[in-house]
PDB file of N, CA and C in Angstrom:
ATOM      1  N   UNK A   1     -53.358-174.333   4.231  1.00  0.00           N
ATOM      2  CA  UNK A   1     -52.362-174.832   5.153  1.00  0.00           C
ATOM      3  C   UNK A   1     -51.186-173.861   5.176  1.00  0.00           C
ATOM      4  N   UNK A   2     -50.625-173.677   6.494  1.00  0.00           N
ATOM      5  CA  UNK A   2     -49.384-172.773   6.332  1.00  0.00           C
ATOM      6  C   UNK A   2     -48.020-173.263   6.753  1.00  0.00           C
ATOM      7  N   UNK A   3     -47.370-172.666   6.068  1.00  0.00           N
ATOM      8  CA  UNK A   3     -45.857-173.591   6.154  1.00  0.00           C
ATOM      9  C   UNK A   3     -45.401-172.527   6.851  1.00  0.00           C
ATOM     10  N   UNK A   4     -43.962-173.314   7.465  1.00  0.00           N
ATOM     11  CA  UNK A   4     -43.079-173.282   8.626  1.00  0.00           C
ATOM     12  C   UNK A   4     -43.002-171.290   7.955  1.00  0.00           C
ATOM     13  N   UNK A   5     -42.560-171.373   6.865  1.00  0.00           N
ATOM     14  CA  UNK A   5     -41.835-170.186   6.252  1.00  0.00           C
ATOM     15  C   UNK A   5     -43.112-168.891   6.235  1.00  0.00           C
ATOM     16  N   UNK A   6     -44.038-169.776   5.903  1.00  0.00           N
ATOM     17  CA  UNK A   6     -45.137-168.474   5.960  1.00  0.00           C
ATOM     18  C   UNK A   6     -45.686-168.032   7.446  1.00  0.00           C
ATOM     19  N   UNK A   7     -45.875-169.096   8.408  1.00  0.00           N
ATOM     20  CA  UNK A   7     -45.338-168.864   9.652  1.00  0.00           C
ATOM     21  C   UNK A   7     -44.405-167.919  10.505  1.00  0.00           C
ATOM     22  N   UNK A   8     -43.783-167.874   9.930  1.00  0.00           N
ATOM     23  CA  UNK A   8     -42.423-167.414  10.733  1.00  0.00           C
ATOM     24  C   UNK A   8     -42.573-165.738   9.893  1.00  0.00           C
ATOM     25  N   UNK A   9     -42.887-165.768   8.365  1.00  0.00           N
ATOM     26  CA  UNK A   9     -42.889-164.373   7.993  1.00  0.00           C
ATOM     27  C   UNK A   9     -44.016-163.722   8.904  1.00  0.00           C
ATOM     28  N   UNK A  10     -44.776-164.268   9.174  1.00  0.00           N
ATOM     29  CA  UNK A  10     -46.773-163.870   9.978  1.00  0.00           C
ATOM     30  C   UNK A  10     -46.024-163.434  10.792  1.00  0.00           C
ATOM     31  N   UNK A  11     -44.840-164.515  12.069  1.00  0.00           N
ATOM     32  CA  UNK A  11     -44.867-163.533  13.103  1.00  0.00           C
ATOM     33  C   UNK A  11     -43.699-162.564  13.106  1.00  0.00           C
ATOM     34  N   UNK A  12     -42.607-162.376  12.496  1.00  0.00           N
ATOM     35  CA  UNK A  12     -41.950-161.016  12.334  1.00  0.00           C
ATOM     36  C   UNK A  12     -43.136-159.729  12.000  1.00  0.00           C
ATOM     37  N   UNK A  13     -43.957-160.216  11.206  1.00  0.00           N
ATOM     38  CA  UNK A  13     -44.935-158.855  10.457  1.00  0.00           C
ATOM     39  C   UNK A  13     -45.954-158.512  11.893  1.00  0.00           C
ATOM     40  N   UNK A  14     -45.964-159.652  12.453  1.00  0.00           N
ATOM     41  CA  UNK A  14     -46.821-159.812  13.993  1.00  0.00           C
ATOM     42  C   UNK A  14     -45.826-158.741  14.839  1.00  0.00           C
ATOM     43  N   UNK A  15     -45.277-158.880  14.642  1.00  0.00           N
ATOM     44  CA  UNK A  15     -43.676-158.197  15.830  1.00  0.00           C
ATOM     45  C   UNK A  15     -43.480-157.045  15.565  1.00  0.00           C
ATOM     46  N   UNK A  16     -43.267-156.821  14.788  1.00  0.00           N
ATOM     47  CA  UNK A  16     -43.438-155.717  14.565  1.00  0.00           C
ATOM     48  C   UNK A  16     -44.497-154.167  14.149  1.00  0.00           C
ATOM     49  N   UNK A  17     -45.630-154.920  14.003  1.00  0.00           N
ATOM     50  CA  UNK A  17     -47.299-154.268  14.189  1.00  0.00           C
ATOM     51  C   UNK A  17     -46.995-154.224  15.452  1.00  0.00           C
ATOM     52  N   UNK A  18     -47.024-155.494  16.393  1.00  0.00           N
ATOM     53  CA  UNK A  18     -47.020-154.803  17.597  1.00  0.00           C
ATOM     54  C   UNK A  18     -46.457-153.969  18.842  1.00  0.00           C
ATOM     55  N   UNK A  19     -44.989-153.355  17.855  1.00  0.00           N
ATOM     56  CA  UNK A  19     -44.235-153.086  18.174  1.00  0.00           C
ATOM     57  C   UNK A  19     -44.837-151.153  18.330  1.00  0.00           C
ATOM     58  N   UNK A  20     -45.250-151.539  17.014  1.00  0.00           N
ATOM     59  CA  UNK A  20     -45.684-149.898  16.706  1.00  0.00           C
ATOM     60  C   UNK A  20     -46.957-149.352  16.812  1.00  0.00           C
ATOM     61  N   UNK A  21     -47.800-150.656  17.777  1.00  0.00           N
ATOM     62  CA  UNK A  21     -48.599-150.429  18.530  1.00  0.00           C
ATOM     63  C   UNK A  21     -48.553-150.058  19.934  1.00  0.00           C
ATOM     64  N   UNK A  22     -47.453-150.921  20.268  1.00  0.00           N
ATOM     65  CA  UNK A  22     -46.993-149.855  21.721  1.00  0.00           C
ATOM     66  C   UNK A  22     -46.819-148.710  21.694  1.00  0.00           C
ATOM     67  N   UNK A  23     -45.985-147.848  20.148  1.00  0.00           N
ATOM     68  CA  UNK A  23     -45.521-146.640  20.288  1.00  0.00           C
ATOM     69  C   UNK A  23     -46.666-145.870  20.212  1.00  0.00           C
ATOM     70  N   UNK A  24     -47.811-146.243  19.504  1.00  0.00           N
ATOM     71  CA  UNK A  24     -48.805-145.273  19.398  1.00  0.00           C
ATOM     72  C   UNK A  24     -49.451-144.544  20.423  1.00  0.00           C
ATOM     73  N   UNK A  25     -49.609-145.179  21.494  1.00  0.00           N
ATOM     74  CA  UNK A  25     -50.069-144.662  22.997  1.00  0.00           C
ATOM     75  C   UNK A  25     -49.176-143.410  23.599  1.00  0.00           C
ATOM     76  N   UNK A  26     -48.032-144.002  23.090  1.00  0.00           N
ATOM     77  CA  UNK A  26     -47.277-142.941  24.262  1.00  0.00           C
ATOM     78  C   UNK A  26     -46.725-141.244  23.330  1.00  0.00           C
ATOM     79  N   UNK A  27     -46.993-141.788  21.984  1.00  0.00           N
ATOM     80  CA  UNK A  27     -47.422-140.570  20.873  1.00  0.00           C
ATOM     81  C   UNK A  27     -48.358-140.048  21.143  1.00  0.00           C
ATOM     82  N   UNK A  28     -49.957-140.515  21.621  1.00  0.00           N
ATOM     83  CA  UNK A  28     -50.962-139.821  21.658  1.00  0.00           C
ATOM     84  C   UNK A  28     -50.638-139.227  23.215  1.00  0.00           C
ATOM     85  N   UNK A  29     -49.822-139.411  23.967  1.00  0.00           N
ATOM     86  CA  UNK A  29     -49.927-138.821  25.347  1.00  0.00           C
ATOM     87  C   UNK A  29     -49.108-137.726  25.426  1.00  0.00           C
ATOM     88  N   UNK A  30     -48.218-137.885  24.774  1.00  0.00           N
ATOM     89  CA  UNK A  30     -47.089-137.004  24.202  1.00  0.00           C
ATOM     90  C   UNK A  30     -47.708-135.460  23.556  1.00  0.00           C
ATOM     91  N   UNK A  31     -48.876-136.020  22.417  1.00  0.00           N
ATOM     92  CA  UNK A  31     -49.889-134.798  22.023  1.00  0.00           C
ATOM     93  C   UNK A  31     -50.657-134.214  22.358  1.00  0.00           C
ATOM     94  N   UNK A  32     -51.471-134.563  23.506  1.00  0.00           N
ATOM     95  CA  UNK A  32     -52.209-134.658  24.517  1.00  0.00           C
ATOM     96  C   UNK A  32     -51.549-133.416  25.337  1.00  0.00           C
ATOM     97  N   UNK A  33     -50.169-133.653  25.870  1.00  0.00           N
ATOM     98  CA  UNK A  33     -49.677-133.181  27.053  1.00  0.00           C
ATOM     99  C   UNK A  33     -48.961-131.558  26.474  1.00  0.00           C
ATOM    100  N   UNK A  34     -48.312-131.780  25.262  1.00  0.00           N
ATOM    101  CA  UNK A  34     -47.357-131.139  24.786  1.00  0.00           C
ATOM    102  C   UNK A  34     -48.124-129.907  24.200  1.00  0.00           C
ATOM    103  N   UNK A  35     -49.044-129.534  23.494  1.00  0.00           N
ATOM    104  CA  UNK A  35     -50.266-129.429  22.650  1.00  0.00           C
ATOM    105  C   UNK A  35     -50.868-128.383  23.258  1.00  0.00           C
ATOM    106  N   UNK A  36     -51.622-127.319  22.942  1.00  0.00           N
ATOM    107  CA  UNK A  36     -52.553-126.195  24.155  1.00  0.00           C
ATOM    108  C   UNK A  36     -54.085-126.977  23.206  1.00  0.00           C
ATOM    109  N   UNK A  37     -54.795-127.407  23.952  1.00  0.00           N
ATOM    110  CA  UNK A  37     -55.896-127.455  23.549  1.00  0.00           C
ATOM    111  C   UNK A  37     -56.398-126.559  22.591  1.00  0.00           C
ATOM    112  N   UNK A  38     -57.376-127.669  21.312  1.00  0.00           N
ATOM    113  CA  UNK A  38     -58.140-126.654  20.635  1.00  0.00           C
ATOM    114  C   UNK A  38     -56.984-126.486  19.055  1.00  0.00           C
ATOM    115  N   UNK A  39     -55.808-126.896  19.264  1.00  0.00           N
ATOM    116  CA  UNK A  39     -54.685-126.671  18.138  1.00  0.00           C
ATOM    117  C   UNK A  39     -55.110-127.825  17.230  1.00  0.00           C
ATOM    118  N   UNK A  40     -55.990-127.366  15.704  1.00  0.00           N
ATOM    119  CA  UNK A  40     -56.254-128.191  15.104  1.00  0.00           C
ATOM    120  C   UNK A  40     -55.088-129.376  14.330  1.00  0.00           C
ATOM    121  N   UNK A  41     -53.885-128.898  14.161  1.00  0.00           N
ATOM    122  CA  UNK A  41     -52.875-129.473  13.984  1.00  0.00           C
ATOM    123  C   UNK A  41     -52.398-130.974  14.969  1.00  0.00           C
ATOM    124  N   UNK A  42     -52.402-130.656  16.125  1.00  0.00           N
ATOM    125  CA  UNK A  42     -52.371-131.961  16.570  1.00  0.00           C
ATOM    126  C   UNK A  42     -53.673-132.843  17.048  1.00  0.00           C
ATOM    127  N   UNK A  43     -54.791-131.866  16.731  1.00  0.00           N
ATOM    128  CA  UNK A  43     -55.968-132.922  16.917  1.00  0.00           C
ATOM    129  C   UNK A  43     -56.291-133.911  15.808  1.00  0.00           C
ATOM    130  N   UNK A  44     -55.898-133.232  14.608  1.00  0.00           N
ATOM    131  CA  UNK A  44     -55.991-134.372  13.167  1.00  0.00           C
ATOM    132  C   UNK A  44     -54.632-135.009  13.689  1.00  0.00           C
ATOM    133  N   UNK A  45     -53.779-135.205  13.834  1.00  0.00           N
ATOM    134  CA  UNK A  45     -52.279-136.230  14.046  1.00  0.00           C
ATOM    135  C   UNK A  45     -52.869-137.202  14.845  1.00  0.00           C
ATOM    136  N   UNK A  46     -53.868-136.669  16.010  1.00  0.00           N
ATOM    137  CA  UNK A  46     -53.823-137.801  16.921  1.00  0.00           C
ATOM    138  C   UNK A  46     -55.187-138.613  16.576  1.00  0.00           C
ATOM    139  N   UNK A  47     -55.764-138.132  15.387  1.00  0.00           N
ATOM    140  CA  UNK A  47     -57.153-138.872  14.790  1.00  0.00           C
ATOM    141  C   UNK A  47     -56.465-139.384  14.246  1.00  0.00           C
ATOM    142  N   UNK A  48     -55.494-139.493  13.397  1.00  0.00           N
ATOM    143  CA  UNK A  48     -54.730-139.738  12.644  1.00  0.00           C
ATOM    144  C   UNK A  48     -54.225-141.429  13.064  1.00  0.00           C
ATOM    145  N   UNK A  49     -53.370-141.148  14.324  1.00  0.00           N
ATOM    146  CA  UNK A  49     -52.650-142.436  15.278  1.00  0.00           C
ATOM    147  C   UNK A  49     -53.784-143.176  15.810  1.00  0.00           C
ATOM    148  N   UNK A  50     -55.013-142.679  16.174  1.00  0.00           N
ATOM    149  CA  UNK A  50     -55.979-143.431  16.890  1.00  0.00           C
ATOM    150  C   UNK A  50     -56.261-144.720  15.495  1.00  0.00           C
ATOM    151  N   UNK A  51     -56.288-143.755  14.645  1.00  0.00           N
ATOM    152  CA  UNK A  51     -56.772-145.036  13.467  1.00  0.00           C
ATOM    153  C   UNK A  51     -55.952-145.603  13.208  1.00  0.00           C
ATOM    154  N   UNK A  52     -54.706-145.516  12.770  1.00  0.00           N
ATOM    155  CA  UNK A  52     -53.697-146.272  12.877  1.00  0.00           C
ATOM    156  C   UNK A  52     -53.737-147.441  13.580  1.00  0.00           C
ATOM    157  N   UNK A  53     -53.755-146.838  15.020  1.00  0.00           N
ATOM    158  CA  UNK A  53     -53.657-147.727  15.829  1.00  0.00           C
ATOM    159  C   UNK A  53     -55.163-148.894  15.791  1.00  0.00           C
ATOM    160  N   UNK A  54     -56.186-148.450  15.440  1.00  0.00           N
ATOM    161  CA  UNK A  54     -57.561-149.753  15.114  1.00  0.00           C
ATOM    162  C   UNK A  54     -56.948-150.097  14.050  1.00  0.00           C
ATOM    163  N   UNK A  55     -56.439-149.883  13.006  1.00  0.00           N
ATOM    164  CA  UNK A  55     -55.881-150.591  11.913  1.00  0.00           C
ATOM    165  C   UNK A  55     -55.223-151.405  12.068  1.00  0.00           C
ATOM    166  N   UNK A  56     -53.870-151.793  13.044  1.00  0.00           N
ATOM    167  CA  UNK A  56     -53.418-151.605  13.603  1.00  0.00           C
ATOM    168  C   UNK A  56     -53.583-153.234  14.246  1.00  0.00           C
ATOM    169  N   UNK A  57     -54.514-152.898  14.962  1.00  0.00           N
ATOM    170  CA  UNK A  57     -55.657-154.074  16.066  1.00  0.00           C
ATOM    171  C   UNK A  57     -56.547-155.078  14.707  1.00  0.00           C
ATOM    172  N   UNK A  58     -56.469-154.440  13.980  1.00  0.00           N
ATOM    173  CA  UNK A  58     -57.624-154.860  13.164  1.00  0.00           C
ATOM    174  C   UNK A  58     -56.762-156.225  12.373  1.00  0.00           C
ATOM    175  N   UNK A  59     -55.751-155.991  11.881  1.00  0.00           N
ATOM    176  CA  UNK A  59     -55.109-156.391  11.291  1.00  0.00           C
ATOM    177  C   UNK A  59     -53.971-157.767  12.255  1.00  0.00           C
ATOM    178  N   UNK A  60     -53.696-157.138  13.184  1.00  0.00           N
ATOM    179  CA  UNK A  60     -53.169-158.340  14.154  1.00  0.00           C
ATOM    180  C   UNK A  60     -54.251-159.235  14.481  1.00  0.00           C
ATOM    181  N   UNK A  61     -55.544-159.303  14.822  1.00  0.00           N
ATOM    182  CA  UNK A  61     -56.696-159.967  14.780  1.00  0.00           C
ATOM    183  C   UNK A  61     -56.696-161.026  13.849  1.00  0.00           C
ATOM    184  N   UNK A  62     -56.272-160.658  12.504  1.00  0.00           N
ATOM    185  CA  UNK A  62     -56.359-161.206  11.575  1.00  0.00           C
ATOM    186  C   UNK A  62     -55.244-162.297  11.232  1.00  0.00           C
ATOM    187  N   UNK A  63     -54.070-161.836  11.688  1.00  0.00           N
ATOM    188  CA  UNK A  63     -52.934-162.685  11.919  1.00  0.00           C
ATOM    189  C   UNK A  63     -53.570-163.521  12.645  1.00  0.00           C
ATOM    190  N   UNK A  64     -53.680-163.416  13.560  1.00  0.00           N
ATOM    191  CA  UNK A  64     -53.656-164.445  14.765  1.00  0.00           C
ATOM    192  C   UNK A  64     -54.989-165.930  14.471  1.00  0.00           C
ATOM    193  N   UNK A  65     -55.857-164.991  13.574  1.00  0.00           N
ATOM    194  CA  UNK A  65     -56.882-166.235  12.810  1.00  0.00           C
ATOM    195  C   UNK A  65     -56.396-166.653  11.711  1.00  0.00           C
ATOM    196  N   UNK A  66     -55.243-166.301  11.085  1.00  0.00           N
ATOM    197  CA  UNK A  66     -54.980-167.096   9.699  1.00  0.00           C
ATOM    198  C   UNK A  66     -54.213-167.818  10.139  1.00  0.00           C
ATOM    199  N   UNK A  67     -52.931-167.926  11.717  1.00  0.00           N
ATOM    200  CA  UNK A  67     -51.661-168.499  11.922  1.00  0.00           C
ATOM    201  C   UNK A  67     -52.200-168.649  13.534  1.00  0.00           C
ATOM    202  N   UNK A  68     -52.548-169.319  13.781  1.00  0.00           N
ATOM    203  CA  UNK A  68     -53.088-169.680  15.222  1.00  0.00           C
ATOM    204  C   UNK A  68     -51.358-169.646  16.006  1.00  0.00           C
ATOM    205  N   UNK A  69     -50.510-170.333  15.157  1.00  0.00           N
ATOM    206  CA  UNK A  69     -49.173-170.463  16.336  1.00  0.00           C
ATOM    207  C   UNK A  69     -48.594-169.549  16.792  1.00  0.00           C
ATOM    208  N   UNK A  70     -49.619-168.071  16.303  1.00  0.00           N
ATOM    209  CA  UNK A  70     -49.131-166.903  16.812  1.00  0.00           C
ATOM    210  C   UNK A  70     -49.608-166.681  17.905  1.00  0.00           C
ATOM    211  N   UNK A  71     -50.023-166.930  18.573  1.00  0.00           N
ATOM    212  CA  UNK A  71     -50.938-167.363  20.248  1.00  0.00           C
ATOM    213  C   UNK A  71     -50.429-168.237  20.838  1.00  0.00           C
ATOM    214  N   UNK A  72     -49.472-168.989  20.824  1.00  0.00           N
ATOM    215  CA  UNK A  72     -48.421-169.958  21.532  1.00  0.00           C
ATOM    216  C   UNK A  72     -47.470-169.241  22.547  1.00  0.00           C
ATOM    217  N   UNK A  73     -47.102-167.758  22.449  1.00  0.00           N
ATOM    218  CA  UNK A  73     -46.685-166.692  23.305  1.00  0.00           C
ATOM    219  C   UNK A  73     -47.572-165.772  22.983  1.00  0.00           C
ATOM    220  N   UNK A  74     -48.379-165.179  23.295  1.00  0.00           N
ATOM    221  CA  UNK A  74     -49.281-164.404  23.348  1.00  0.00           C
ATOM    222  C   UNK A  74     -48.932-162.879  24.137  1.00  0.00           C
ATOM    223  N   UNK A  75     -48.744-162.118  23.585  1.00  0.00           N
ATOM    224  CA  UNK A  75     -48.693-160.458  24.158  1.00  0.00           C
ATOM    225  C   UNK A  75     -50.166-159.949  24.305  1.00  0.00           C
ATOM    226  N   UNK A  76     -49.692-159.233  25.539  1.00  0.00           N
ATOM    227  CA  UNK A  76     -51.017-158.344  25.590  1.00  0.00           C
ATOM    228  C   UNK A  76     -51.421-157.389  24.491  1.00  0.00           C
ATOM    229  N   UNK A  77     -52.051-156.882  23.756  1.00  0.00           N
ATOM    230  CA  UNK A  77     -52.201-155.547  22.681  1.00  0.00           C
ATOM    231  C   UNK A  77     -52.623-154.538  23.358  1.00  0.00           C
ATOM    232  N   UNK A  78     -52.071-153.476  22.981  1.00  0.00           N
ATOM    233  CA  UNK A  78     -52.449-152.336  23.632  1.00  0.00           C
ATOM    234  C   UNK A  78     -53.796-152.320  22.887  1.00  0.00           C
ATOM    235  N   UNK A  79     -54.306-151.075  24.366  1.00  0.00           N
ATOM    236  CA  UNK A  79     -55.738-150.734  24.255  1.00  0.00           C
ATOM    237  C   UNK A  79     -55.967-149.576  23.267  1.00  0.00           C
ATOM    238  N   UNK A  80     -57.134-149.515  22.325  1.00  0.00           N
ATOM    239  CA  UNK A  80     -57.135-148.049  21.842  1.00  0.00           C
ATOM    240  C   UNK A  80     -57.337-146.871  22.789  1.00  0.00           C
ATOM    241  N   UNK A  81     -56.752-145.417  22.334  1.00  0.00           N
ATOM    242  CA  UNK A  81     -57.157-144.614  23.146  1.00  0.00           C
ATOM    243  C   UNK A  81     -58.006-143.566  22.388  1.00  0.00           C
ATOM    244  N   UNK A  82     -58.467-143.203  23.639  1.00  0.00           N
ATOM    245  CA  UNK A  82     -59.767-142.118  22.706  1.00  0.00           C
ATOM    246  C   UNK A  82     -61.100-142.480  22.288  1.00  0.00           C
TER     247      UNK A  82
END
């Protein structure tokens, strides 16, 4: 059973995963754009953020099945890229 308090910690930790799931996209576009193809340096960074970012997904998934009242406002999650 989860209380009000463990609740409420789920969705700050919720809020902020998905906070820094938005940023991850516009990091990988950023490397993508900025980057000359072929530069092994930002191709591991952005393997790097891609997993992050399934970690990321993986883990908000998991919120949302241990604390269902985290689906009472529901955000979209960003998509993985790559």
């Amino acid at each position: 059973m989860n209380t009000h308090a463990d609740t409420a910690q789920a969705r700050v930790f919720f809020d902020l995963l998905v906070a820094r799931a938005d940023e991850i996209p516009v990091l990988l576009s950023a490397l993508a754009t900025d980057q000359p193809h072929g530069a092994s340096e930002p191709a591991a960074e952005s393997a790097h953020l891609r997993g992050e970012l399934y970690e990321i997904l993986r883990c908000l998934a998991k919120l949302r099945r241990r604390f269902p009242a985290l689906d009472a406002a529901p955000r979209p999650l960003p998509m993985p890229v790559g």
